[in-house]
Protein backbone atom coordinates (compact mmCIF):
# COMPACT_ATOMS: atom_id res chain seq x y z
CA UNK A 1 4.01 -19.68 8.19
CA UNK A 2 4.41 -22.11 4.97
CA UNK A 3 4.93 -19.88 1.59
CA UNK A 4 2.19 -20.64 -0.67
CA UNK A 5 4.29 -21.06 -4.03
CA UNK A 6 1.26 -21.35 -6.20
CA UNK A 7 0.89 -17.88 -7.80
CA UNK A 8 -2.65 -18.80 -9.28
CA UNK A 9 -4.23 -18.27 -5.85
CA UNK A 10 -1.81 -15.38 -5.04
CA UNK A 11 -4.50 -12.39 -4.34
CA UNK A 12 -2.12 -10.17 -5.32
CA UNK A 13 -1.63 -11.58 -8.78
CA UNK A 14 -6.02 -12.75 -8.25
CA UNK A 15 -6.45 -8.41 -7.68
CA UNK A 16 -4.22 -7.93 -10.41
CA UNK A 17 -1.97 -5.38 -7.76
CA UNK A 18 0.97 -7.73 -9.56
CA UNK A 19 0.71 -5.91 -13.25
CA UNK A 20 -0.87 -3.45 -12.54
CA UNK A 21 1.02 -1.50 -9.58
CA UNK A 22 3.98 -3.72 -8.97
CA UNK A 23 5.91 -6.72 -10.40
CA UNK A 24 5.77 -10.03 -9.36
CA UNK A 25 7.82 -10.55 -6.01
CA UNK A 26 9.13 -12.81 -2.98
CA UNK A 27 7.51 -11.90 0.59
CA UNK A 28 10.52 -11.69 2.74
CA UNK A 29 8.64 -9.21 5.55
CA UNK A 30 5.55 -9.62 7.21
CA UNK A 31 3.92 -6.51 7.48
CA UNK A 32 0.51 -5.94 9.34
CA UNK A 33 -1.90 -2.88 8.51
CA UNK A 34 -4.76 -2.25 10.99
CA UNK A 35 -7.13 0.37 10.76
CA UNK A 36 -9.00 1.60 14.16
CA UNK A 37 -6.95 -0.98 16.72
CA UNK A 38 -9.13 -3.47 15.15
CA UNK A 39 -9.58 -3.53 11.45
CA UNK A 40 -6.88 -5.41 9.73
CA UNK A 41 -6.35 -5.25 5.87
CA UNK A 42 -6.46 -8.89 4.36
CA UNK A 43 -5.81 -8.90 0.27
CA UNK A 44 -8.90 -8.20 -1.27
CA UNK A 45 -11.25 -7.66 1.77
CA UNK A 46 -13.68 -4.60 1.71
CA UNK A 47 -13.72 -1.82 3.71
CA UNK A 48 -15.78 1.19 4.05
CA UNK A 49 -14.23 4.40 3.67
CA UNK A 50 -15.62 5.82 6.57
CA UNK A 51 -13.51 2.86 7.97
CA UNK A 52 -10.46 3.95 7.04
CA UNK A 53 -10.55 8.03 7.69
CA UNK A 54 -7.34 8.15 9.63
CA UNK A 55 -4.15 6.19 8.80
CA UNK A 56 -3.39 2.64 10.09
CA UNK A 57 -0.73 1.43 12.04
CA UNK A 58 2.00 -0.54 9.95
CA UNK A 59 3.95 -3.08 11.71
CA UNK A 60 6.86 -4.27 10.33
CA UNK A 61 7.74 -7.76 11.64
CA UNK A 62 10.83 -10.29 10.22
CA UNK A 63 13.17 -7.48 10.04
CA UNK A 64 16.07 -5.95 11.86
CA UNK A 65 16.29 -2.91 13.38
CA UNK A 66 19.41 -1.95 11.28
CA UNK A 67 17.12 -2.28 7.91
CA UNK A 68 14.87 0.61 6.87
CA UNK A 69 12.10 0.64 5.20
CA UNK A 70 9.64 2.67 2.91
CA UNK A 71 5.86 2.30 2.73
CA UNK A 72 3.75 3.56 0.27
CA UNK A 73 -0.52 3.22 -0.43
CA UNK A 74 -1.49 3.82 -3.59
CA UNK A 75 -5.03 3.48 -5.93
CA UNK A 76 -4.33 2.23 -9.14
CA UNK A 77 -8.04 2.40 -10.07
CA UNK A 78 -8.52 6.23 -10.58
CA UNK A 79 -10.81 7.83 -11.43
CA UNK A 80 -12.64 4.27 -12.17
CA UNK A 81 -11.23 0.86 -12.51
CA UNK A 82 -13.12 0.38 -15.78
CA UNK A 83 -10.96 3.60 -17.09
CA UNK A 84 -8.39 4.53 -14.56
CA UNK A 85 -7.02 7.23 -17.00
CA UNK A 86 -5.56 9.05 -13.96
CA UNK A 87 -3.67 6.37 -12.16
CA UNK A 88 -2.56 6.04 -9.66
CA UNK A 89 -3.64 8.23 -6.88
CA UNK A 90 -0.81 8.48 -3.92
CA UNK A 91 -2.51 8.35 -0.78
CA UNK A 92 0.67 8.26 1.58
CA UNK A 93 4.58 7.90 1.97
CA UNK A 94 6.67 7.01 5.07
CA UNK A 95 10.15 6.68 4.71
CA UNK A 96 13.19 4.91 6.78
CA UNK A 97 10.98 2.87 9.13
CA UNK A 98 13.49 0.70 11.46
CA UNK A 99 12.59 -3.22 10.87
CA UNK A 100 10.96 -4.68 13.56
CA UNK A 101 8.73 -1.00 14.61
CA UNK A 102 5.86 0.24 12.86
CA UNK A 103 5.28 3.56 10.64
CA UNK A 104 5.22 5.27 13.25
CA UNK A 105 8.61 5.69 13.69
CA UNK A 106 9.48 6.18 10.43
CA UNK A 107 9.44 9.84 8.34
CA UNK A 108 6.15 10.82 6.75
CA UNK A 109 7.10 12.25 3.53
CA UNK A 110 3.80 12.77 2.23
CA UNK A 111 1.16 12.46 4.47
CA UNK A 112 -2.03 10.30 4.72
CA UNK A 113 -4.74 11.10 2.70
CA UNK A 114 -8.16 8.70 3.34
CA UNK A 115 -9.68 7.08 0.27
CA UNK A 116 -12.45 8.42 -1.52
CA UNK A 117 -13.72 6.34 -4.08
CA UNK A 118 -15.99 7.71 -6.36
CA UNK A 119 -17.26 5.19 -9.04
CA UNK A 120 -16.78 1.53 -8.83
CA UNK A 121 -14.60 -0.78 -6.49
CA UNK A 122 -11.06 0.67 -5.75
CA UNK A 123 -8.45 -1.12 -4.65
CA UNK A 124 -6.04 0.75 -1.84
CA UNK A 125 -2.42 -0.99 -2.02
CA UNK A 126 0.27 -0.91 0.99
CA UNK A 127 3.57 -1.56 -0.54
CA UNK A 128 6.79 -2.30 1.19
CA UNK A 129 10.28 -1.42 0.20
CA UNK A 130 13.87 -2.36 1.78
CA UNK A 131 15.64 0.81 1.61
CA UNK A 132 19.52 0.08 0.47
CA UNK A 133 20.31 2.43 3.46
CA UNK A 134 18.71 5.27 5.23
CA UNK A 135 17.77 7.73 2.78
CA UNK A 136 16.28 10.67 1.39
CA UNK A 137 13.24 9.61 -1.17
CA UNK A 138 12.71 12.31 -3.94
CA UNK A 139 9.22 13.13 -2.50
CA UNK A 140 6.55 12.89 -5.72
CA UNK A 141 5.71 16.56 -7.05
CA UNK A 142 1.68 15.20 -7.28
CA UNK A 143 -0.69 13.02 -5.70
CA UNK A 144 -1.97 12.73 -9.28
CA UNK A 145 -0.53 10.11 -12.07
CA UNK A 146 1.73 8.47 -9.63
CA UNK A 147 3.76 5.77 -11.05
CA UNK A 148 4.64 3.07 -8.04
CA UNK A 149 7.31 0.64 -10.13
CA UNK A 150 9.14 4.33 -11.37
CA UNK A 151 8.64 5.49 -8.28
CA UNK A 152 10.64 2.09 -6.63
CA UNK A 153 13.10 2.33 -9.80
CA UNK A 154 13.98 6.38 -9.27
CA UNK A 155 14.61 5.64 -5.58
CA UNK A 156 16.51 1.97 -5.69
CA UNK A 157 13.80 0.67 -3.89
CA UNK A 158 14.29 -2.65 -6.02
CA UNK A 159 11.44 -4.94 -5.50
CA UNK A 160 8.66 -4.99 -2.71
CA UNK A 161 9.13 -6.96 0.39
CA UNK A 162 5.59 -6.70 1.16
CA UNK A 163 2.52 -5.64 -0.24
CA UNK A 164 -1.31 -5.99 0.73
CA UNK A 165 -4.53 -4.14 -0.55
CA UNK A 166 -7.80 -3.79 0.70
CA UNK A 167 -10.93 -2.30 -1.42
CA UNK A 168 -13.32 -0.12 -1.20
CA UNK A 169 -16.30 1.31 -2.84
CA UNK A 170 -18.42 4.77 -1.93
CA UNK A 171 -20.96 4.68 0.80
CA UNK A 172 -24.45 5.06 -0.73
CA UNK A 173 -26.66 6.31 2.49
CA UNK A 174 -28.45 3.00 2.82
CA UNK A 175 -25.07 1.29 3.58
CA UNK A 176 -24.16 3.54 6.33
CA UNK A 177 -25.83 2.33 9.57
């Protein structure tokens, strides 16, 4: 897989997830999210919520199984992306995942919660951390106001090894078929 080193076309500097939820970064992990066996997130590709009800599975490839690893999906664009006063939203935390496994057999610290977006196009961001060692995260007290980069900084997450972020806007009635 060649590294595209032109950060222009990054779509996670294009989506603005670099500034806004986490600082600029090298890719050292591959990590795959797929919805339903079937949906996979690509940066910046829609998805409906009804879509994305139940959580994905998370593989973590280009890893050993001696590193660990925390996940965490957040929405930066609460309660609008024109005024996201309140964000971000957490939507889910899984802790110590072995490299080279999925989410699954990591620890869910705070468990999935699907995305409803309410006004405008949110963007839903999968961020992965190497954990320093297995560990205890301090677990957020809120859902509400969650802050990803003091969130990384409190824990000694250091910077992501992988990130990717899908969006998604309500369903209107028409769009449901």
């Amino acid at each position: 897989m060649a590294m595209n080193n032109n950060k222009n076309n990054d779509p996670l500097v294009v989506g603005r997830v670099i500034g806004d939820v986490i600082d600029s970064f090298i890719p050292s992990v591959k990590m795959t999210v797929i919805y339903n066996s079937n949906k996979q997130v690509f940066n910046g590709h829609e998805l409906f919520p009804s879509a994305v009800t139940s959580k994905p599975k998370v593989d973590v490839q280009g890893a050993d199984m001696r590193s660990f690893f925390t996940l965490v999906m957040t929405d930066p664009d609460v309660p609008n992306p024109s005024d996201p006063y309140l964000k971000e939203h957490l939507h889910w935390i899984v802790t110590d995942i072995p490299g080279t496994t999925d989410a699954t057999f990591g620890k869910e610290v705070v468990s999935y919660e699907m995305p409803k977006p309410n006004i405008g196009i949110h963007r839903f961001v999968f961020v992965l951390f190497k954990q320093k060692r297995r560990q205890t995260v301090n677990t957020p007290t809120s859902r509400d106001k969650f802050n990803l980069k003091k969130f990384a900084e409190e824990n000694e997450l250091g910077l992501p090894v992988a990130a990717v972020f899908f969006n998604a806007q309500r369903e209107t009635a028409a769009r449901r078929r």
